[in-house]
PDB file of N, CA and C in Angstrom:
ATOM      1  N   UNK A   1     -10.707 -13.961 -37.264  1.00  0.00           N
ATOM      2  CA  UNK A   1     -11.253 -12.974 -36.355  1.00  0.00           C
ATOM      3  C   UNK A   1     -11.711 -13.675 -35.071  1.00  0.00           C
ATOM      4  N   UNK A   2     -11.523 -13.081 -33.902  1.00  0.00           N
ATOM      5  CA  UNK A   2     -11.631 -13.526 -32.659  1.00  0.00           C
ATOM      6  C   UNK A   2     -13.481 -13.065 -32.389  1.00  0.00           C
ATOM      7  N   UNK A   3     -14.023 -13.778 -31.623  1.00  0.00           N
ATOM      8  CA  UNK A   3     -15.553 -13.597 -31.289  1.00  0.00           C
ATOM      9  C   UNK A   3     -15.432 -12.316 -30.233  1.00  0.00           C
ATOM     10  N   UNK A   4     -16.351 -11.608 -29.874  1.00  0.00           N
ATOM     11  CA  UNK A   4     -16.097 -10.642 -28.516  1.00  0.00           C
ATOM     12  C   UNK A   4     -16.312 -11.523 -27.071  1.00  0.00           C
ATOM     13  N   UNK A   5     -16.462 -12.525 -26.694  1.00  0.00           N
ATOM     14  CA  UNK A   5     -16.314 -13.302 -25.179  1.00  0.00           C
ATOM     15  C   UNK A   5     -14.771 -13.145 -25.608  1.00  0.00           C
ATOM     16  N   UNK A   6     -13.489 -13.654 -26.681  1.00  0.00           N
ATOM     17  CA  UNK A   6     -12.235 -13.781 -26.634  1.00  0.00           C
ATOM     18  C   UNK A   6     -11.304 -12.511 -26.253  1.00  0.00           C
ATOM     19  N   UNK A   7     -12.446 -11.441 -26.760  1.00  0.00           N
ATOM     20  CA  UNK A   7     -11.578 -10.159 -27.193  1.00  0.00           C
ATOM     21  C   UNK A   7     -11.867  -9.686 -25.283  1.00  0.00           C
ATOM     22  N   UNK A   8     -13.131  -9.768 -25.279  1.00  0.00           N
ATOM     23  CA  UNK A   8     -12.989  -9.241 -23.633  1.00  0.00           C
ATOM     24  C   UNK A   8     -12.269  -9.947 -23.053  1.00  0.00           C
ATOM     25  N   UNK A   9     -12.178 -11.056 -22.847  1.00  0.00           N
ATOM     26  CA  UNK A   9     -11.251 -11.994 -21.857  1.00  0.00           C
ATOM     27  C   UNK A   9      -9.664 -11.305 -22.148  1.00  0.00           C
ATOM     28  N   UNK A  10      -9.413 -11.263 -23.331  1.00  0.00           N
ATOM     29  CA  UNK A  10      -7.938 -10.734 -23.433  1.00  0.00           C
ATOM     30  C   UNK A  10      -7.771  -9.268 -23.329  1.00  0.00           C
ATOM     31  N   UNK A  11      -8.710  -8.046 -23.350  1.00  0.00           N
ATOM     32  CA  UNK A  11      -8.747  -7.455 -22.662  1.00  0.00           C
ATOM     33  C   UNK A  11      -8.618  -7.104 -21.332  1.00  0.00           C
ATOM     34  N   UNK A  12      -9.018  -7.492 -20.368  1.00  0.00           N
ATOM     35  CA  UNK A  12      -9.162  -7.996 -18.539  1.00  0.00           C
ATOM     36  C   UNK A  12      -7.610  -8.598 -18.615  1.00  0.00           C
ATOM     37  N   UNK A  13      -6.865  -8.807 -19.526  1.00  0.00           N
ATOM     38  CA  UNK A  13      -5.631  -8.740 -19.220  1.00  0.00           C
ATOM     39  C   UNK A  13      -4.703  -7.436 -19.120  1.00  0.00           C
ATOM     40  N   UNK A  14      -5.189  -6.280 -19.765  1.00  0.00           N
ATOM     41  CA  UNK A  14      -4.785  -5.313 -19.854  1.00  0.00           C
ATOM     42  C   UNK A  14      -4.808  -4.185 -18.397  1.00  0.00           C
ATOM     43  N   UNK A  15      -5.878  -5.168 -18.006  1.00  0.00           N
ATOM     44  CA  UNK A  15      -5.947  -3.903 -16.268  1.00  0.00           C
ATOM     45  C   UNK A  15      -5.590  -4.693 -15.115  1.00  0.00           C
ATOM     46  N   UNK A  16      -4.536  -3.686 -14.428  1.00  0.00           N
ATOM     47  CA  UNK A  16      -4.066  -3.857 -13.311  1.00  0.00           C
ATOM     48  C   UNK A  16      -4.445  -2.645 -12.165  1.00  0.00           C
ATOM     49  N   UNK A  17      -4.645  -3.518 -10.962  1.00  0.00           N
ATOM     50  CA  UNK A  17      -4.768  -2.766  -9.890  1.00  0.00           C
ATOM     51  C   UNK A  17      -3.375  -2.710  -8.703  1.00  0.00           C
ATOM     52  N   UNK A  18      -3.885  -1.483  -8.261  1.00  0.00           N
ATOM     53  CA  UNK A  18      -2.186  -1.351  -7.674  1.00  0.00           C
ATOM     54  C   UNK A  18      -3.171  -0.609  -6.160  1.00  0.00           C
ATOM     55  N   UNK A  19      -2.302  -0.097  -5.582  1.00  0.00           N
ATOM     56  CA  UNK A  19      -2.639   0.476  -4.220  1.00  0.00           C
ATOM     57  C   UNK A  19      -1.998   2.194  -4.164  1.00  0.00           C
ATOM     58  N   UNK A  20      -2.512   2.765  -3.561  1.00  0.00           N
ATOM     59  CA  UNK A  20      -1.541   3.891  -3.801  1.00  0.00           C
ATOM     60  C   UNK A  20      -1.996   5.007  -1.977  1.00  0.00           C
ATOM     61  N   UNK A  21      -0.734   4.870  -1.406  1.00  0.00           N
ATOM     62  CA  UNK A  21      -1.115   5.550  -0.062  1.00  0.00           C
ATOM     63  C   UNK A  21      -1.146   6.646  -0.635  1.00  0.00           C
ATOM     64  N   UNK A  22      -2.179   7.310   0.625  1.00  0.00           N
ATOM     65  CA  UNK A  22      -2.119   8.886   0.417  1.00  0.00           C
ATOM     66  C   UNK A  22      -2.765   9.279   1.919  1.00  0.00           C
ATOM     67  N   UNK A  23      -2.441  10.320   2.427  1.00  0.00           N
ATOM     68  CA  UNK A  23      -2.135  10.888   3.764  1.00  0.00           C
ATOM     69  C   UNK A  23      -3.786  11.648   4.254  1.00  0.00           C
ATOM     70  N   UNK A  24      -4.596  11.206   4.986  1.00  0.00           N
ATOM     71  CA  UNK A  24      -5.632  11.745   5.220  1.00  0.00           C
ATOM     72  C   UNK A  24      -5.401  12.475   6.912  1.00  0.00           C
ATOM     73  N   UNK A  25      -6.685  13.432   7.111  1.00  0.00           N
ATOM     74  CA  UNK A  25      -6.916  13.908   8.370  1.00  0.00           C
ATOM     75  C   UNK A  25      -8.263  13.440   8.963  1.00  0.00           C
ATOM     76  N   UNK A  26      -8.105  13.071  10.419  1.00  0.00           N
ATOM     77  CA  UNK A  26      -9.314  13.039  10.746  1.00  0.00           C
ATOM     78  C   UNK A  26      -9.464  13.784  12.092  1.00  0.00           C
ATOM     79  N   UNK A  27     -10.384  14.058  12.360  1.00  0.00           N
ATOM     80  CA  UNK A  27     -10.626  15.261  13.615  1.00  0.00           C
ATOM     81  C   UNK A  27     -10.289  14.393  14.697  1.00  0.00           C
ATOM     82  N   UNK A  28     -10.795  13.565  14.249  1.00  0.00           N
ATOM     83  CA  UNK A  28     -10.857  12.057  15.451  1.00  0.00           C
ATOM     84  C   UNK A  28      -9.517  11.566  15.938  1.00  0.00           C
ATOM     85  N   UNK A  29      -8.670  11.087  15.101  1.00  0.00           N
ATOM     86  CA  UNK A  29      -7.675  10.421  15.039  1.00  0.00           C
ATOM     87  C   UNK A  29      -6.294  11.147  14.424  1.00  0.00           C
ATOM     88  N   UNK A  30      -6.536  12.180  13.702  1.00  0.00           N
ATOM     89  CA  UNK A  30      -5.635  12.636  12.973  1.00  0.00           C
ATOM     90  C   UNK A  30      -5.321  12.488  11.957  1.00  0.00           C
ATOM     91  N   UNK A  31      -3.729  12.974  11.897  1.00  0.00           N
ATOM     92  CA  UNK A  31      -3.003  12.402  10.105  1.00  0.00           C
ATOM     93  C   UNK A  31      -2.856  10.794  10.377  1.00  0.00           C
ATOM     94  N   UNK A  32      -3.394  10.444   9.335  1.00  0.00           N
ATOM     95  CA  UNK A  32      -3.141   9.066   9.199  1.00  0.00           C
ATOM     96  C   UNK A  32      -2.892   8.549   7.526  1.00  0.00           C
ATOM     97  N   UNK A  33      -2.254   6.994   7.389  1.00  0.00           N
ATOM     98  CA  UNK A  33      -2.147   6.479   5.773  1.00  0.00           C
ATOM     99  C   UNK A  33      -3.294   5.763   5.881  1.00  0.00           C
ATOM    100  N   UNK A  34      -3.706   5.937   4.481  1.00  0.00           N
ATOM    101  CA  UNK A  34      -4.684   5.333   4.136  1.00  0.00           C
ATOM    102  C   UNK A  34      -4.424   4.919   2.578  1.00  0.00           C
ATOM    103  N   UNK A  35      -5.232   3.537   1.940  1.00  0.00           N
ATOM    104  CA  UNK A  35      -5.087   3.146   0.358  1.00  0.00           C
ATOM    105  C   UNK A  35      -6.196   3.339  -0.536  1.00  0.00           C
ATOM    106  N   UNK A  36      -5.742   3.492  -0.925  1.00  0.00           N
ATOM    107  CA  UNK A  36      -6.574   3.525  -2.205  1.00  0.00           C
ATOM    108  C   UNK A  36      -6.513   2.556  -3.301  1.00  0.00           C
ATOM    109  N   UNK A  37      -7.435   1.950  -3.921  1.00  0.00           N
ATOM    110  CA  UNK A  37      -7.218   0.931  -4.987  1.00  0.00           C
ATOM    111  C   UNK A  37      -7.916   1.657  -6.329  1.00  0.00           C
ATOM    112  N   UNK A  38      -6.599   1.370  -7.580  1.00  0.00           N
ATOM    113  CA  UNK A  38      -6.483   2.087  -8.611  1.00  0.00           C
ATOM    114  C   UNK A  38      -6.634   0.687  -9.346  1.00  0.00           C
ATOM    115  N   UNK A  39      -7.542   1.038 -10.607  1.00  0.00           N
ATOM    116  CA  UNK A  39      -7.775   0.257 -11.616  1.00  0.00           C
ATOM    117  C   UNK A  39      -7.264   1.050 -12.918  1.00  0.00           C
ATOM    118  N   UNK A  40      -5.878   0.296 -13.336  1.00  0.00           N
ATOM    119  CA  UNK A  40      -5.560   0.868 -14.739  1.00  0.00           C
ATOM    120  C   UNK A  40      -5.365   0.331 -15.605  1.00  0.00           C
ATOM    121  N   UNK A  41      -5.675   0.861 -16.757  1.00  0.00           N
ATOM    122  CA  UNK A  41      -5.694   0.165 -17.960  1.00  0.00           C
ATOM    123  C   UNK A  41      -4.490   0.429 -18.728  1.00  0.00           C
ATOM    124  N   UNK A  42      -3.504  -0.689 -18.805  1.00  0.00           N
ATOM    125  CA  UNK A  42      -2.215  -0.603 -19.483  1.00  0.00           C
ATOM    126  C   UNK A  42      -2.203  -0.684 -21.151  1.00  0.00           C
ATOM    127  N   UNK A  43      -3.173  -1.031 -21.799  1.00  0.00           N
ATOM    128  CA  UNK A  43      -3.657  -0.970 -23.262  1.00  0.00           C
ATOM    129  C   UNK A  43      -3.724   1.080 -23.744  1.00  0.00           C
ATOM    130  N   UNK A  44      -4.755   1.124 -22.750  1.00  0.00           N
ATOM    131  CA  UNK A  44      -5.091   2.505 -23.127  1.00  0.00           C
ATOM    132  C   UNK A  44      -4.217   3.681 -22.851  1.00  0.00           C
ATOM    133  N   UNK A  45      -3.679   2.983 -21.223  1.00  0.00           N
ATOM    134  CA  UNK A  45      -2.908   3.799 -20.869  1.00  0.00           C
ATOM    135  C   UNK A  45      -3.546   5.198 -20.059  1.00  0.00           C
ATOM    136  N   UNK A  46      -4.899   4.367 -19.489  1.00  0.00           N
ATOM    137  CA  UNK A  46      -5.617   6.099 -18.332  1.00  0.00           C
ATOM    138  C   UNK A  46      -6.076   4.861 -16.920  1.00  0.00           C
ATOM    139  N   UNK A  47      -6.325   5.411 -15.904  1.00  0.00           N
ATOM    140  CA  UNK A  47      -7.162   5.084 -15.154  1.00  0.00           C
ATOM    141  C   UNK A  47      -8.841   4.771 -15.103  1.00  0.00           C
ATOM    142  N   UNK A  48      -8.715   3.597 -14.533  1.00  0.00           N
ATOM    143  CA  UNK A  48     -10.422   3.342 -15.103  1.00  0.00           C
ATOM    144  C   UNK A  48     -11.332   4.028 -13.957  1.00  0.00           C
ATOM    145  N   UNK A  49     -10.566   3.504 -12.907  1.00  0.00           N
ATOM    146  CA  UNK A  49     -11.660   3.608 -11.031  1.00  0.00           C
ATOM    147  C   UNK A  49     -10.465   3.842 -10.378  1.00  0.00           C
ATOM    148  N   UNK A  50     -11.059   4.658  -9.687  1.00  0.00           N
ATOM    149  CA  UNK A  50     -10.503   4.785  -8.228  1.00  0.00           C
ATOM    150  C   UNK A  50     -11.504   4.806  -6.893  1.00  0.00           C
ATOM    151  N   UNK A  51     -10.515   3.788  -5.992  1.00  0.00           N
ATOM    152  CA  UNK A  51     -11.915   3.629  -4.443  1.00  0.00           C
ATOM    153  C   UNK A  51     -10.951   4.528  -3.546  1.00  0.00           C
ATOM    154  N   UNK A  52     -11.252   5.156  -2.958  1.00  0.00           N
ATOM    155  CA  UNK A  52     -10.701   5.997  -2.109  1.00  0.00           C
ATOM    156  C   UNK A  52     -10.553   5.666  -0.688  1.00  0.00           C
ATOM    157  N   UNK A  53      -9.378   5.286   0.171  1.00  0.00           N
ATOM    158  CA  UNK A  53      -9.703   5.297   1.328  1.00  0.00           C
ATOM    159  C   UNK A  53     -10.439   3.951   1.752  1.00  0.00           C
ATOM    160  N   UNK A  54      -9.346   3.278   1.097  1.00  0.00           N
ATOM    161  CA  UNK A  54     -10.423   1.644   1.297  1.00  0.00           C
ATOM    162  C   UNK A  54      -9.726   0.768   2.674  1.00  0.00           C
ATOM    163  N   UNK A  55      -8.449   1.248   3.359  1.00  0.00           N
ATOM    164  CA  UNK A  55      -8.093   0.526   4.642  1.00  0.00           C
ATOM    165  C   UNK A  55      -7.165   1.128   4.874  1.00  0.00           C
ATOM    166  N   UNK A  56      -6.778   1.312   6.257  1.00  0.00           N
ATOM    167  CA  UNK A  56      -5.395   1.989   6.644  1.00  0.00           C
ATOM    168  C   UNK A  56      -4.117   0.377   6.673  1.00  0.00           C
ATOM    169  N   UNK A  57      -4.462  -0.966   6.434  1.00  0.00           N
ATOM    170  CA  UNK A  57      -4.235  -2.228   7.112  1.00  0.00           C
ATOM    171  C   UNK A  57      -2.982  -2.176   5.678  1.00  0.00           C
ATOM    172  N   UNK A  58      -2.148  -1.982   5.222  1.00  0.00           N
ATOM    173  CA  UNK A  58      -0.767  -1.626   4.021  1.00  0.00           C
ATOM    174  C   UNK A  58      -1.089  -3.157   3.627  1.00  0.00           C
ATOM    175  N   UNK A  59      -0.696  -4.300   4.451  1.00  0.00           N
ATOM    176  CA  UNK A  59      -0.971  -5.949   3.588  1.00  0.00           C
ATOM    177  C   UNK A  59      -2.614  -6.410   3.274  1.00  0.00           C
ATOM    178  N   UNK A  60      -3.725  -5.434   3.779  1.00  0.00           N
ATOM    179  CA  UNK A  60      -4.706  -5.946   3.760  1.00  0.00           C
ATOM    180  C   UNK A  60      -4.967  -5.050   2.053  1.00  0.00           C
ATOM    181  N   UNK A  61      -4.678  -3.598   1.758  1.00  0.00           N
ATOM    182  CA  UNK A  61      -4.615  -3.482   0.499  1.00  0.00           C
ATOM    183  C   UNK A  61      -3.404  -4.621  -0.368  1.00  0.00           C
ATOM    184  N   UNK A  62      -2.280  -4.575  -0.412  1.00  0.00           N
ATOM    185  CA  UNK A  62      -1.629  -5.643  -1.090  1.00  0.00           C
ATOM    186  C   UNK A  62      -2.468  -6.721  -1.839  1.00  0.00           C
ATOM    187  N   UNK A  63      -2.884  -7.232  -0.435  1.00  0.00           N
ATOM    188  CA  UNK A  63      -3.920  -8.499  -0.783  1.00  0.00           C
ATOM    189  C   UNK A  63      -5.277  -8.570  -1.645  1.00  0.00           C
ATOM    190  N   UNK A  64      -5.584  -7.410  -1.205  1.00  0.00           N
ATOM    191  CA  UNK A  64      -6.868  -7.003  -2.578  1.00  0.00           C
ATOM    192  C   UNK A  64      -6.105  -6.834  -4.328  1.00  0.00           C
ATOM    193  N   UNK A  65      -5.309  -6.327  -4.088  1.00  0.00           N
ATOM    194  CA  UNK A  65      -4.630  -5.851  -5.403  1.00  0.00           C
ATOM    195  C   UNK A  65      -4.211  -7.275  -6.158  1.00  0.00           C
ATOM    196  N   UNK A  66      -3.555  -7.944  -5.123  1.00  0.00           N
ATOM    197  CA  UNK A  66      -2.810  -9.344  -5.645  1.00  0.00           C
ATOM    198  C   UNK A  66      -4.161 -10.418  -6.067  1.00  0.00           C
ATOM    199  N   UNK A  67      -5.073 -10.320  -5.151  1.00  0.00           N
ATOM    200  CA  UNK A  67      -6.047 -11.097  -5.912  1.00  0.00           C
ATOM    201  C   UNK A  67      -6.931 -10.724  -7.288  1.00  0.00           C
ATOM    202  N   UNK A  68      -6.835  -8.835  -6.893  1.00  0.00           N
ATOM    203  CA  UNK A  68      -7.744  -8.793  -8.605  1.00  0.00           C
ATOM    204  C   UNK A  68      -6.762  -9.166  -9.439  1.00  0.00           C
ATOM    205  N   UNK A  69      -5.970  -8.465  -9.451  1.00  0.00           N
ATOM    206  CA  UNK A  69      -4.491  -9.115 -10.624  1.00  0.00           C
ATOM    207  C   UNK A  69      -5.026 -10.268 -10.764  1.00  0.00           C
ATOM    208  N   UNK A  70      -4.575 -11.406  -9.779  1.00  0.00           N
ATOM    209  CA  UNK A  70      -4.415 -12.963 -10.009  1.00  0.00           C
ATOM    210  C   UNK A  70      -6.167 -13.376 -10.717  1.00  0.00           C
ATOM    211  N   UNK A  71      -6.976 -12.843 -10.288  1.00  0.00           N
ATOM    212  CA  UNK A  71      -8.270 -13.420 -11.022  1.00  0.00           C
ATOM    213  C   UNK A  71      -8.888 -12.192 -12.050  1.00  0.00           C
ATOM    214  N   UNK A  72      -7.928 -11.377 -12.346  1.00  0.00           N
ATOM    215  CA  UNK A  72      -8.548 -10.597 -13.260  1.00  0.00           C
ATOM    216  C   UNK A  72      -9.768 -10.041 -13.335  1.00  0.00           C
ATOM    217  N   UNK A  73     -10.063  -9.221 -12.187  1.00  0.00           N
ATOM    218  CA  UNK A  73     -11.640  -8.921 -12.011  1.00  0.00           C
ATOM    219  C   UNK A  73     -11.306  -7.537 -12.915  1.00  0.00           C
ATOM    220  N   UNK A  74     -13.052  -7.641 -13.194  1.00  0.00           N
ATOM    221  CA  UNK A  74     -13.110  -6.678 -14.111  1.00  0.00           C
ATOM    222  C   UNK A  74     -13.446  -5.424 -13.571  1.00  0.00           C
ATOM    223  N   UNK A  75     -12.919  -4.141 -14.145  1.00  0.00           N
ATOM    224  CA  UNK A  75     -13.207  -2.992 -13.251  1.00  0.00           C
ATOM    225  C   UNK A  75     -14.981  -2.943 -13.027  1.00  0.00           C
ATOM    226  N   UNK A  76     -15.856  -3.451 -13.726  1.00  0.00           N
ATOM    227  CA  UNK A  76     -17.221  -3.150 -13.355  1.00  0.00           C
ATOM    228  C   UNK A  76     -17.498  -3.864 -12.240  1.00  0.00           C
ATOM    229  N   UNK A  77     -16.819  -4.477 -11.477  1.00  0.00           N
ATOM    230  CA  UNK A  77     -16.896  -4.975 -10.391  1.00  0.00           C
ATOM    231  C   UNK A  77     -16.253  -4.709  -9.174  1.00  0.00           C
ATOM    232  N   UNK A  78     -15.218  -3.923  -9.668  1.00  0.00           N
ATOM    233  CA  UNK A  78     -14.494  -2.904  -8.393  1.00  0.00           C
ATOM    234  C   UNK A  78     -15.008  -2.457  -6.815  1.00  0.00           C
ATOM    235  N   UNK A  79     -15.685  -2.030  -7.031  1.00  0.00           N
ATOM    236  CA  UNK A  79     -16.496  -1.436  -5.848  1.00  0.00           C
ATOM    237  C   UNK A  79     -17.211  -2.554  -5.180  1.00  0.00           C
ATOM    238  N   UNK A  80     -18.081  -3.124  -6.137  1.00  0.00           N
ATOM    239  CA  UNK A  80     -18.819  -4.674  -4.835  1.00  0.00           C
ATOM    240  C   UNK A  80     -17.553  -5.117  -4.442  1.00  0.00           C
ATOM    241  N   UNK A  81     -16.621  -5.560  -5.188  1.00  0.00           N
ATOM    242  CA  UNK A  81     -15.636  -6.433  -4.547  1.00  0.00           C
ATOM    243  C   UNK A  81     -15.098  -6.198  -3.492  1.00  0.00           C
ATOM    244  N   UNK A  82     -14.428  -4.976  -3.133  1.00  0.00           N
ATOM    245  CA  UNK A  82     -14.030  -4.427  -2.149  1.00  0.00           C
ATOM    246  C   UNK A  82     -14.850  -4.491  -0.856  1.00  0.00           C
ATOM    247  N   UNK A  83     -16.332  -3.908  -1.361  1.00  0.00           N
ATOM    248  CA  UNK A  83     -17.516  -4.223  -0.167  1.00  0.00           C
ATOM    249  C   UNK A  83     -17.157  -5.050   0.001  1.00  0.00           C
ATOM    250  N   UNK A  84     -17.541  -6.024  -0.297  1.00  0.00           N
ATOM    251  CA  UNK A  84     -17.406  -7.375   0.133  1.00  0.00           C
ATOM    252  C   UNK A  84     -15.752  -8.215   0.429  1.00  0.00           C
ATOM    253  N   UNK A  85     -15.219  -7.384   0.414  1.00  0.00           N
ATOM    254  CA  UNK A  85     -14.086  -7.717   1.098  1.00  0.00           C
ATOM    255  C   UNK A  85     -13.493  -7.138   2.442  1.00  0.00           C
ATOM    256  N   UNK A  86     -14.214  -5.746   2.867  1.00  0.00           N
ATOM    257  CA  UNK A  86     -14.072  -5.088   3.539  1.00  0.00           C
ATOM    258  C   UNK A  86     -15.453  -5.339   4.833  1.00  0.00           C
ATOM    259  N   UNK A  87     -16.796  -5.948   4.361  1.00  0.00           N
ATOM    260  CA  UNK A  87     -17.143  -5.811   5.105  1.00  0.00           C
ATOM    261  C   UNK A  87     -17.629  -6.847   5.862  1.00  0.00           C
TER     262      UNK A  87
END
Protein backbone atom coordinates (compact mmCIF):
# COMPACT_ATOMS: atom_id res chain seq x y z
CA UNK A 1 0.00 0.00 0.00
CA UNK A 2 1.19 3.41 -1.05
CA UNK A 3 1.24 6.25 1.97
CA UNK A 4 -1.19 9.38 0.96
CA UNK A 5 2.01 12.11 0.19
CA UNK A 6 2.49 9.04 -2.86
CA UNK A 7 -1.12 8.76 -3.73
CA UNK A 8 -1.47 12.68 -3.99
CA UNK A 9 1.67 13.17 -5.90
CA UNK A 10 0.37 10.56 -8.45
CA UNK A 11 -2.76 12.04 -8.47
CA UNK A 12 -1.51 15.84 -9.66
CA UNK A 13 -0.67 13.66 -12.49
CA UNK A 14 -4.09 13.21 -13.47
CA UNK A 15 -4.90 17.12 -14.03
CA UNK A 16 -4.28 19.00 -16.92
CA UNK A 17 -4.78 22.52 -17.79
CA UNK A 18 -5.59 23.64 -21.21
CA UNK A 19 -6.79 27.18 -22.42
CA UNK A 20 -9.99 27.58 -24.05
CA UNK A 21 -10.91 30.99 -26.15
CA UNK A 22 -14.17 32.30 -25.88
CA UNK A 23 -15.53 35.59 -27.47
CA UNK A 24 -16.34 38.47 -24.99
CA UNK A 25 -17.98 42.13 -25.37
CA UNK A 26 -16.85 45.14 -24.02
CA UNK A 27 -18.60 48.57 -24.27
CA UNK A 28 -15.14 49.88 -24.36
CA UNK A 29 -13.40 47.96 -26.86
CA UNK A 30 -15.81 45.56 -28.19
CA UNK A 31 -15.92 41.86 -29.40
CA UNK A 32 -12.82 40.64 -28.47
CA UNK A 33 -10.84 36.79 -27.65
CA UNK A 34 -10.18 36.22 -24.55
CA UNK A 35 -8.75 32.69 -22.38
CA UNK A 36 -9.68 31.05 -20.06
CA UNK A 37 -7.69 28.46 -18.02
CA UNK A 38 -9.43 25.05 -17.40
CA UNK A 39 -8.26 22.63 -14.79
CA UNK A 40 -9.28 18.99 -15.64
CA UNK A 41 -9.18 16.05 -14.14
CA UNK A 42 -8.47 13.13 -16.59
CA UNK A 43 -8.89 10.28 -13.73
CA UNK A 44 -12.37 11.47 -12.95
CA UNK A 45 -13.09 12.78 -16.01
CA UNK A 46 -15.07 16.50 -14.87
CA UNK A 47 -13.60 19.86 -14.59
CA UNK A 48 -12.10 21.02 -11.42
CA UNK A 49 -11.71 25.23 -11.95
CA UNK A 50 -12.28 27.43 -14.28
CA UNK A 51 -10.55 31.26 -14.34
CA UNK A 52 -12.37 33.19 -16.69
CA UNK A 53 -10.99 35.77 -18.87
CA UNK A 54 -7.46 35.54 -17.71
CA UNK A 55 -5.60 37.42 -21.00
CA UNK A 56 -6.49 38.31 -24.44
CA UNK A 57 -2.19 37.67 -25.11
CA UNK A 58 -3.11 33.53 -27.11
CA UNK A 59 1.04 32.63 -26.17
CA UNK A 60 0.82 34.34 -22.85
CA UNK A 61 -2.19 31.70 -21.97
CA UNK A 62 -0.15 28.74 -23.75
CA UNK A 63 2.55 29.57 -21.41
CA UNK A 64 0.56 29.39 -18.22
CA UNK A 65 -0.93 26.07 -19.28
CA UNK A 66 2.57 24.62 -20.37
CA UNK A 67 4.03 25.48 -17.08
CA UNK A 68 1.16 24.08 -14.79
CA UNK A 69 1.33 20.87 -16.89
CA UNK A 70 5.22 20.86 -16.68
CA UNK A 71 5.23 21.49 -12.72
CA UNK A 72 2.04 19.98 -11.96
CA UNK A 73 0.41 22.62 -9.88
CA UNK A 74 -2.27 21.65 -8.01
CA UNK A 75 -5.74 22.97 -8.77
CA UNK A 76 -5.87 24.52 -5.06
CA UNK A 77 -3.52 26.80 -6.29
CA UNK A 78 -5.03 27.88 -9.54
CA UNK A 79 -6.14 31.20 -8.94
CA UNK A 80 -2.94 32.63 -6.79
CA UNK A 81 -0.95 31.33 -9.56
CA UNK A 82 -2.37 33.10 -12.24
CA UNK A 83 -2.45 36.35 -9.89
CA UNK A 84 0.70 36.14 -9.68
CA UNK A 85 1.44 35.59 -13.04
CA UNK A 86 -0.70 38.14 -14.37
CA UNK A 87 0.09 40.72 -12.11
Amino acid sequence: MQDSAELSRMMNDFTRYSMLPSLKFSPEVGTYVSYDIIAYDFFHRNTLDVVPDITTDRDLALSICYRFNKYQLSPIHLEDAILDIIS
